[in-house]
PDB file of N, CA and C in Angstrom:
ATOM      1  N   UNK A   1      89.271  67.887  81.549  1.00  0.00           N
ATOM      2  CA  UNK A   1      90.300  68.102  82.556  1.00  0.00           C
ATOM      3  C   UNK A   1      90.591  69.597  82.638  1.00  0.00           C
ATOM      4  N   UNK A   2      90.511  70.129  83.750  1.00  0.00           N
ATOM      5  CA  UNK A   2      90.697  71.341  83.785  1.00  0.00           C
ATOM      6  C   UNK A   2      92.273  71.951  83.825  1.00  0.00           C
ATOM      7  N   UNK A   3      92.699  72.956  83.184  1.00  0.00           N
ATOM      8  CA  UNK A   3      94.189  73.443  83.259  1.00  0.00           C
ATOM      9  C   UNK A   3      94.689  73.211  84.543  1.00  0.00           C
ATOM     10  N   UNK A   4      95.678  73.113  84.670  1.00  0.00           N
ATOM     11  CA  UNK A   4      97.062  73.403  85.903  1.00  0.00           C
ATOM     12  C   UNK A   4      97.524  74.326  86.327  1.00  0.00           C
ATOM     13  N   UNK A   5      96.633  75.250  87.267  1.00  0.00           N
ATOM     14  CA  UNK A   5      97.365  76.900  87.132  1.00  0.00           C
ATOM     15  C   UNK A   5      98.820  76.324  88.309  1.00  0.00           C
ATOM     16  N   UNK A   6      98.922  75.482  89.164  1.00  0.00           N
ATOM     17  CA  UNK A   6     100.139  74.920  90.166  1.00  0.00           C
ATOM     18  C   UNK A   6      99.428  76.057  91.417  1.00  0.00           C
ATOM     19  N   UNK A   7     100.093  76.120  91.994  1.00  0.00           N
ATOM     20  CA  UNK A   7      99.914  76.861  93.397  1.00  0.00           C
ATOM     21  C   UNK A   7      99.040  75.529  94.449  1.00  0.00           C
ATOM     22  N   UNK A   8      98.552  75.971  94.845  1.00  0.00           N
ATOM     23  CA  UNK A   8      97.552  75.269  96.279  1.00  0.00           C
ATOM     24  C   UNK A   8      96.519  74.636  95.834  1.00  0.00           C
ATOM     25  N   UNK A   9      95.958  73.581  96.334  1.00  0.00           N
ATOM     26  CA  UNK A   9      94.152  72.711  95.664  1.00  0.00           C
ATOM     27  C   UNK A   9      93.235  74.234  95.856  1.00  0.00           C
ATOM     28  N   UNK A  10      94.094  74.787  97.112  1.00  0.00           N
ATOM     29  CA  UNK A  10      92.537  75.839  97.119  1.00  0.00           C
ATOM     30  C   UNK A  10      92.380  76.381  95.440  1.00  0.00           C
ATOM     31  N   UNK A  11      93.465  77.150  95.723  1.00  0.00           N
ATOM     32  CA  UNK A  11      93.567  77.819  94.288  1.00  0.00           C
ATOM     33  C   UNK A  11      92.791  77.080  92.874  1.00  0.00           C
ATOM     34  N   UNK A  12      93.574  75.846  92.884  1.00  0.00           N
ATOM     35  CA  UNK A  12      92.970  75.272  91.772  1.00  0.00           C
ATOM     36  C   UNK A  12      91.333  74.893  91.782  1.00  0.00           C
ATOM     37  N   UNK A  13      90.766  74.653  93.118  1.00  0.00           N
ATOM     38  CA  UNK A  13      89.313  74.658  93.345  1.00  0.00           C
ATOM     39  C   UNK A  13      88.518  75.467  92.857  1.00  0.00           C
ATOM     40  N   UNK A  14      89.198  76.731  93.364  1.00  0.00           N
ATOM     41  CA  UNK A  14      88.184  78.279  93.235  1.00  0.00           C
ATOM     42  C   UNK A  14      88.818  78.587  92.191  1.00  0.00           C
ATOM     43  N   UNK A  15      90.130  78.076  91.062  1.00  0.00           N
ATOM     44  CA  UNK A  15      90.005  79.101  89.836  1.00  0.00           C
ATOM     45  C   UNK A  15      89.888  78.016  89.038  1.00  0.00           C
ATOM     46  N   UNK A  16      90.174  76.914  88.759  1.00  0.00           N
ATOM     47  CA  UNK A  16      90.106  76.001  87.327  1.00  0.00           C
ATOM     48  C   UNK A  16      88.265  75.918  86.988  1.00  0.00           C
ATOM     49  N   UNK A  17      87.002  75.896  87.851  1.00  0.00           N
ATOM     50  CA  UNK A  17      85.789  75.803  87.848  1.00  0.00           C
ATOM     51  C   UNK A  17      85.444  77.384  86.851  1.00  0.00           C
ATOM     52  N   UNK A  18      85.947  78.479  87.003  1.00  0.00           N
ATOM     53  CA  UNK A  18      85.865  79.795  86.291  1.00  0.00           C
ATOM     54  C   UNK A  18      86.163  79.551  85.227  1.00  0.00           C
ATOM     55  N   UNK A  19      87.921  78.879  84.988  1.00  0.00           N
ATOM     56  CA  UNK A  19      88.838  79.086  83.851  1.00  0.00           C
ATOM     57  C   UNK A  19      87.948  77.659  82.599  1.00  0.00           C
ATOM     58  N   UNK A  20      87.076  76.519  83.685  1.00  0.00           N
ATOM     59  CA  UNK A  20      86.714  75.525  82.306  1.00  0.00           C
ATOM     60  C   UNK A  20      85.654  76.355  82.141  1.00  0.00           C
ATOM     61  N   UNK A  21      85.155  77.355  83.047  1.00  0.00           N
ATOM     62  CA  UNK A  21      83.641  77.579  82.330  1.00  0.00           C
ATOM     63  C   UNK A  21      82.198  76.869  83.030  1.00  0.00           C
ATOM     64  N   UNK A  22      83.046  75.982  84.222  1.00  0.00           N
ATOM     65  CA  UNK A  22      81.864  75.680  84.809  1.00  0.00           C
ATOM     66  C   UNK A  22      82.192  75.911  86.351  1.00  0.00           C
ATOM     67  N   UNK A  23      80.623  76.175  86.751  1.00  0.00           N
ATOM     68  CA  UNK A  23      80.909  76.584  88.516  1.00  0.00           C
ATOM     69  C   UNK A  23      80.235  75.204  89.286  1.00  0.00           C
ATOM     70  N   UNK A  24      80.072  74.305  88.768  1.00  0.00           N
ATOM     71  CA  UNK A  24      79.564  73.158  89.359  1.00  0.00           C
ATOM     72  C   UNK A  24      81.035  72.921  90.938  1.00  0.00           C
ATOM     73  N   UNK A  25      81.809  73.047  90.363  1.00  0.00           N
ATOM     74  CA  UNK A  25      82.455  72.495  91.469  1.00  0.00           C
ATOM     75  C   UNK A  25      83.312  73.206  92.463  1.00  0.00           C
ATOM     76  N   UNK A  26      82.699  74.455  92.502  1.00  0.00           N
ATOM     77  CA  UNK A  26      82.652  75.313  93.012  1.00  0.00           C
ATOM     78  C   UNK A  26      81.448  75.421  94.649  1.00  0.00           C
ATOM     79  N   UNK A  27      80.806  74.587  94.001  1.00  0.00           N
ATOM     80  CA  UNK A  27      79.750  74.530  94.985  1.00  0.00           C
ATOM     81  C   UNK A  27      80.312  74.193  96.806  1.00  0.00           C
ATOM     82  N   UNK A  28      80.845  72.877  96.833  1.00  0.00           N
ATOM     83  CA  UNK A  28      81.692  72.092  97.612  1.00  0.00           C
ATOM     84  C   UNK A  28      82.343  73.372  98.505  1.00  0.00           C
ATOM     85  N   UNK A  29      83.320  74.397  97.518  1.00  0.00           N
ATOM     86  CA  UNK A  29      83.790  74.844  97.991  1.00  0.00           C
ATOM     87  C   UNK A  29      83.094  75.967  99.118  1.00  0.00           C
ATOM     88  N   UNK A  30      82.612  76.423  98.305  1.00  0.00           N
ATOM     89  CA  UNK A  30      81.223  77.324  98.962  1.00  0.00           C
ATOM     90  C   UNK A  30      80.328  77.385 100.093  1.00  0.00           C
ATOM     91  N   UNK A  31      80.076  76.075  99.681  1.00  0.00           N
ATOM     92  CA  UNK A  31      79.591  75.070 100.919  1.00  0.00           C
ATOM     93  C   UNK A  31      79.743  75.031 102.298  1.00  0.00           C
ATOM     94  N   UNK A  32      80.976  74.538 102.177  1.00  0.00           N
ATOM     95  CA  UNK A  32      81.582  74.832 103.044  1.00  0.00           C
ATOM     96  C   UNK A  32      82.170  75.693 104.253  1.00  0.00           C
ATOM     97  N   UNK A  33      81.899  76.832 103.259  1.00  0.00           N
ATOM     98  CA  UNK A  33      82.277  78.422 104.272  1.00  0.00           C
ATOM     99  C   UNK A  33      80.965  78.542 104.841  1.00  0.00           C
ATOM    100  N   UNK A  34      79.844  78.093 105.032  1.00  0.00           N
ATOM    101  CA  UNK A  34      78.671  78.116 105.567  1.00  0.00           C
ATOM    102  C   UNK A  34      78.113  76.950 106.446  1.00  0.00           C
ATOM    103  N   UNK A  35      78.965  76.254 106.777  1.00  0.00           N
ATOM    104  CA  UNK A  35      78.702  75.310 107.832  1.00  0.00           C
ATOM    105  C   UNK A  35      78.879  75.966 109.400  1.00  0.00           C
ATOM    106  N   UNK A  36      78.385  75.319 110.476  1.00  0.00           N
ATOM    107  CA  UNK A  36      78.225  76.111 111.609  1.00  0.00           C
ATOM    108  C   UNK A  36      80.160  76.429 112.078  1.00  0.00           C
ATOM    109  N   UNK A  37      80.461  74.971 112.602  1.00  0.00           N
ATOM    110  CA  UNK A  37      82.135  75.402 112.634  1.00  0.00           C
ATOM    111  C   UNK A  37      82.866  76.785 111.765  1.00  0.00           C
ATOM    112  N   UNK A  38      82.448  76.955 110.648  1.00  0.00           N
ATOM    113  CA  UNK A  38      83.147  77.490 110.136  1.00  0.00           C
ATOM    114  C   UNK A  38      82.548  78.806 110.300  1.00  0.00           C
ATOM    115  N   UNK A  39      81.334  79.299 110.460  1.00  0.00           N
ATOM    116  CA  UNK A  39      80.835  80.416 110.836  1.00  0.00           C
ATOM    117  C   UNK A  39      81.505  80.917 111.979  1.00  0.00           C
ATOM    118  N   UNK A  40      81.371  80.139 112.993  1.00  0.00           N
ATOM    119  CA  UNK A  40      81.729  80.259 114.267  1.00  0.00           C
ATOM    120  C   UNK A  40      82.981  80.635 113.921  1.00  0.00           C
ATOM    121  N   UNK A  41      83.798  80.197 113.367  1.00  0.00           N
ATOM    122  CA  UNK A  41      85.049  80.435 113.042  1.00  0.00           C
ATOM    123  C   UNK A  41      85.747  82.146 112.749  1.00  0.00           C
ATOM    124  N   UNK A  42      84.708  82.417 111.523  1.00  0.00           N
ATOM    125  CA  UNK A  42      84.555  83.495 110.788  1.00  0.00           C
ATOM    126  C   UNK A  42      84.133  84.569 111.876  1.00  0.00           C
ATOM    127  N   UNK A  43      83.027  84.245 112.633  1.00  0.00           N
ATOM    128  CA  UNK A  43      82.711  85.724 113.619  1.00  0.00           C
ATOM    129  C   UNK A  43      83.856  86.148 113.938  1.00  0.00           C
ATOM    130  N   UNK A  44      84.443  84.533 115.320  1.00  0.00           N
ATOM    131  CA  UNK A  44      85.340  84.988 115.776  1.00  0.00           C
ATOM    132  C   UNK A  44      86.944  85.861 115.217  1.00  0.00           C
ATOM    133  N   UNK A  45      87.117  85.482 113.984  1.00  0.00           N
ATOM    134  CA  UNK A  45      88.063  86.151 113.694  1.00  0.00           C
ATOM    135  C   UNK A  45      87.516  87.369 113.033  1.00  0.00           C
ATOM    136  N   UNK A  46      86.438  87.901 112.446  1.00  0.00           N
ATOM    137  CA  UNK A  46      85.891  89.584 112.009  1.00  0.00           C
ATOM    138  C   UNK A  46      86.098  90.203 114.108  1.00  0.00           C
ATOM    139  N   UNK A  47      85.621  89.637 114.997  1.00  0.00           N
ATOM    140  CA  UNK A  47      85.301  90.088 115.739  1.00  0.00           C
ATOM    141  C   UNK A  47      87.324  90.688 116.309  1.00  0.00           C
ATOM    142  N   UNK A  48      88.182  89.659 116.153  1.00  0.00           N
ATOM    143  CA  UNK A  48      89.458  89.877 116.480  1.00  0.00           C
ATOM    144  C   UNK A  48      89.709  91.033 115.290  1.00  0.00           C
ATOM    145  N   UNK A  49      89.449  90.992 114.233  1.00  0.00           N
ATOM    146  CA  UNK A  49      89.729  92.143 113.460  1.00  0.00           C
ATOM    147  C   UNK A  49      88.811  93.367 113.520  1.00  0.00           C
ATOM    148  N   UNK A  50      87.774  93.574 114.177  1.00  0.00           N
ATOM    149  CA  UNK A  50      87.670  94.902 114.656  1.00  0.00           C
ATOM    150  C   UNK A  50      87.710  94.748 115.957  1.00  0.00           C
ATOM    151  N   UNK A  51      88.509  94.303 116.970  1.00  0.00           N
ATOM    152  CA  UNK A  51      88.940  94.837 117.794  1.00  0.00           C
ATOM    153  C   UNK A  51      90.804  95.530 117.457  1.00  0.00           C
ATOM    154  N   UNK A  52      91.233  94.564 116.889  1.00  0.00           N
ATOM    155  CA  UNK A  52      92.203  95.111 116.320  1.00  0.00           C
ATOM    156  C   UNK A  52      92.037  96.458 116.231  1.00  0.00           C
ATOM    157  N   UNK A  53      91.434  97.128 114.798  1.00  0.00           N
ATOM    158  CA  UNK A  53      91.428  98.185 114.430  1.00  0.00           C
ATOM    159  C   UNK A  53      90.808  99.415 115.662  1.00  0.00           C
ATOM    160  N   UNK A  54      90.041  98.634 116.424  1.00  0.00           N
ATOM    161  CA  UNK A  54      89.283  99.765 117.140  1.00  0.00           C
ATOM    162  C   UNK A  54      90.759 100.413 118.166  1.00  0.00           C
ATOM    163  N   UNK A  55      91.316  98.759 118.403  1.00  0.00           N
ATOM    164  CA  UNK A  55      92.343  99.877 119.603  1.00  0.00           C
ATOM    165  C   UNK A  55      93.258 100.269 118.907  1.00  0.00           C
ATOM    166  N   UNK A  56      93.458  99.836 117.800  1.00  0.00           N
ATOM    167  CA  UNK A  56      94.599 100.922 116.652  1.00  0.00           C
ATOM    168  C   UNK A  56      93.927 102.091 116.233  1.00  0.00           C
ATOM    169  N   UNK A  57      93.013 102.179 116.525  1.00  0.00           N
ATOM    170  CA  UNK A  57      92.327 103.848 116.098  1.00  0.00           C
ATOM    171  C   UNK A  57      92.131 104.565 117.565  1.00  0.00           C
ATOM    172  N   UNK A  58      92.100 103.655 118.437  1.00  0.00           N
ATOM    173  CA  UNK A  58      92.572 104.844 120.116  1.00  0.00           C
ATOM    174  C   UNK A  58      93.936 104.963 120.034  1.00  0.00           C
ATOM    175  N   UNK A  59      94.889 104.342 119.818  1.00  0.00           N
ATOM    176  CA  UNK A  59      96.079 104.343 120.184  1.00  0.00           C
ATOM    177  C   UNK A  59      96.339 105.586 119.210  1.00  0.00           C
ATOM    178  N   UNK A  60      96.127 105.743 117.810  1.00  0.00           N
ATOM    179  CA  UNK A  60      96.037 107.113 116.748  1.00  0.00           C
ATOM    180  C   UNK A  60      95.124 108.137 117.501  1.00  0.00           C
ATOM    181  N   UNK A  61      94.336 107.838 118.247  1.00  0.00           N
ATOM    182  CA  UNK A  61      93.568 109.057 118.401  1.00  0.00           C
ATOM    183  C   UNK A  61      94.580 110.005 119.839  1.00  0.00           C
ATOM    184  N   UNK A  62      94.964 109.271 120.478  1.00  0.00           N
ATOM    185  CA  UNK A  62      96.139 109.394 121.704  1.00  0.00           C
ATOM    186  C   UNK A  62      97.170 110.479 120.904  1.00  0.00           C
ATOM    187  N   UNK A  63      97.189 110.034 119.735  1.00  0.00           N
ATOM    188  CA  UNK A  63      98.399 110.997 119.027  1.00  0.00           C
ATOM    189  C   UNK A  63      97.540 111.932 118.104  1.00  0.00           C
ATOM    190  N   UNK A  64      96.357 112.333 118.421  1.00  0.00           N
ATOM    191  CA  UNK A  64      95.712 113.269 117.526  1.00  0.00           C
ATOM    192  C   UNK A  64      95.209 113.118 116.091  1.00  0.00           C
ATOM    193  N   UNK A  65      95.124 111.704 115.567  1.00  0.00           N
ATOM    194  CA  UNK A  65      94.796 111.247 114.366  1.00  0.00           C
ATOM    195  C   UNK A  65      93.458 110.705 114.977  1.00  0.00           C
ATOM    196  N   UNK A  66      92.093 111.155 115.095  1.00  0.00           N
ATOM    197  CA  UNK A  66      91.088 110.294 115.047  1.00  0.00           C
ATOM    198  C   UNK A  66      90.245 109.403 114.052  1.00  0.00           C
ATOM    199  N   UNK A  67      90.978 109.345 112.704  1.00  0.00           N
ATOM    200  CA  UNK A  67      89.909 109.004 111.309  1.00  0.00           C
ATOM    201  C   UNK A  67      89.843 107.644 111.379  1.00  0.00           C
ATOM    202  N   UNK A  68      91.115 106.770 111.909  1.00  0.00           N
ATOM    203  CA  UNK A  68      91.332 105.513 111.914  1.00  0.00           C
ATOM    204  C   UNK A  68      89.962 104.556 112.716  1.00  0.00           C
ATOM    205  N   UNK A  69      89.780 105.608 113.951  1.00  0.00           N
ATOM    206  CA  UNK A  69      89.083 105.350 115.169  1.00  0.00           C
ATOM    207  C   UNK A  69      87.704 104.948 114.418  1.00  0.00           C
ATOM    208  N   UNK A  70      87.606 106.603 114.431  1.00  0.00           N
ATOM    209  CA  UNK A  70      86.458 106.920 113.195  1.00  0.00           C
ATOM    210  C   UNK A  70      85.646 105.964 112.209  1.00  0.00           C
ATOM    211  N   UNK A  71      86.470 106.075 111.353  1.00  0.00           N
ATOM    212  CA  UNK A  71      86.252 104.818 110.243  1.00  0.00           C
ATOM    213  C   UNK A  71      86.294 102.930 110.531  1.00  0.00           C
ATOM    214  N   UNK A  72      86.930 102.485 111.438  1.00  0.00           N
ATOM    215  CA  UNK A  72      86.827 101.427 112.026  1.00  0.00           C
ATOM    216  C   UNK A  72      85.063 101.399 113.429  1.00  0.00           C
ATOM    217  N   UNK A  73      84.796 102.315 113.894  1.00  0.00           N
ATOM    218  CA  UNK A  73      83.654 102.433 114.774  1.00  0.00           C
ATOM    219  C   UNK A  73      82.366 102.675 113.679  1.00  0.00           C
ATOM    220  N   UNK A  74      82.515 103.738 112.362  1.00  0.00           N
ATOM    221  CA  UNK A  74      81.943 103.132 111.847  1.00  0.00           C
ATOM    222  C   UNK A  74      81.053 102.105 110.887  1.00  0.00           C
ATOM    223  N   UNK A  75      82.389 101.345 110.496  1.00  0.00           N
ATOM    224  CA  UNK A  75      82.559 100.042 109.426  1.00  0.00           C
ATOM    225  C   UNK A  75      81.706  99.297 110.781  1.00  0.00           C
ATOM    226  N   UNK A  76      82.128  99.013 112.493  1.00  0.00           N
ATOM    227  CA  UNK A  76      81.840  98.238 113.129  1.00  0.00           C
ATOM    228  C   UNK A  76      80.295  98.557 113.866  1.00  0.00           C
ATOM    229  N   UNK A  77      79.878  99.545 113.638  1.00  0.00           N
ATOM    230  CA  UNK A  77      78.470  99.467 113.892  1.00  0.00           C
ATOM    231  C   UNK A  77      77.699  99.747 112.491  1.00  0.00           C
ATOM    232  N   UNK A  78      78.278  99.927 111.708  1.00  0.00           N
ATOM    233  CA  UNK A  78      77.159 100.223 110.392  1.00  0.00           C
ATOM    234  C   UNK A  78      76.653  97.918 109.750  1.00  0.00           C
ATOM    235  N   UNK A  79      77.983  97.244 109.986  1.00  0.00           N
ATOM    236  CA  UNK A  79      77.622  96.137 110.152  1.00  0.00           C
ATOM    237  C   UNK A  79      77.149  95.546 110.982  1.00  0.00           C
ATOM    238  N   UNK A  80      77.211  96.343 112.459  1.00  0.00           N
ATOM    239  CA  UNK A  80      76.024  95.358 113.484  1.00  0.00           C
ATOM    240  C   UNK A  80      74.768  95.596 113.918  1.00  0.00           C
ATOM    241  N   UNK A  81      74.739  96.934 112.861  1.00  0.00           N
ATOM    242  CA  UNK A  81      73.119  97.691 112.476  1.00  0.00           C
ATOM    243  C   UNK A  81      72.749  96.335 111.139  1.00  0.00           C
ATOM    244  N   UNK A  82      73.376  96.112 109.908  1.00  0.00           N
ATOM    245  CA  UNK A  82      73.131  95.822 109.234  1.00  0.00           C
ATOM    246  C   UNK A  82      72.635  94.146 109.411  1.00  0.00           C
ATOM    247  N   UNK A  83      73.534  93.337 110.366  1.00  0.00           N
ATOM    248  CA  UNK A  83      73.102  92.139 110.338  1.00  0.00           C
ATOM    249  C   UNK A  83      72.262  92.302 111.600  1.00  0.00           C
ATOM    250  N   UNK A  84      72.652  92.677 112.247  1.00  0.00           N
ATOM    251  CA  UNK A  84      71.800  92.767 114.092  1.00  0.00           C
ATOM    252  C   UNK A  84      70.186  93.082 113.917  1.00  0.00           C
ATOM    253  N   UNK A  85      70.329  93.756 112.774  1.00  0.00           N
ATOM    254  CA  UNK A  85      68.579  93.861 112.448  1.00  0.00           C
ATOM    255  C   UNK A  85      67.580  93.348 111.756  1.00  0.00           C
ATOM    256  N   UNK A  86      68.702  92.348 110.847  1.00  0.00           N
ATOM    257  CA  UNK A  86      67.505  91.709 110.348  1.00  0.00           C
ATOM    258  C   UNK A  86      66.964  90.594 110.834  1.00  0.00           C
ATOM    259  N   UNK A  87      65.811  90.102 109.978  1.00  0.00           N
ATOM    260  CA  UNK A  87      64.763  89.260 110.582  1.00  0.00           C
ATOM    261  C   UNK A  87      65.686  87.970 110.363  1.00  0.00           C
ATOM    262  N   UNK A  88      65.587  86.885 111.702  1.00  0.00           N
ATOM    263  CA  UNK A  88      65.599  85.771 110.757  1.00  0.00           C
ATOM    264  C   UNK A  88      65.161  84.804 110.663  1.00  0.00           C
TER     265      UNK A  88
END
């Protein structure tokens, strides 16, 4: 039986499998984040979070801070170089 840390099943999913020492049931969880729904899921919200940042780094650049811009344009093309190119 694995400990009781309390909080959420997530929690206890993804930490009691570490804390007995085994990752067997960990798998399930895992699993899961790789089904199509949930991909689909995942773009769409990376894609809402760099748009986020991109127009929070014009709206800084409007006031003469461009690094935000900067650093969000290129976190967002150094990852759509990185997956956009590979084979699959």
């Amino acid at each position: 039986m694995p400990p009781n840390f309390g909080g959420s099943r997530l929690a206890q999913v993804l930490i009691s499998p570490i804390a007995a020492g085994s990752l067997i049931r960990l798998r399930p969880a895992v699993k899961a984040l790789y089904s199509p729904p949930m991909k689909f899921a995942l773009a769409i919200l990376t894609f809402v979070l760099f748009a986020f940042f991109i127009s929070w780094g014009v709206i800084e650049m409007l006031k003469g801070r461009p690094w935000l811009l900067l650093a969000a344009l290129g976190v967002f093309f150094g990852t759509f170089i990185k997956f956009g190119c590979q084979s699959q």
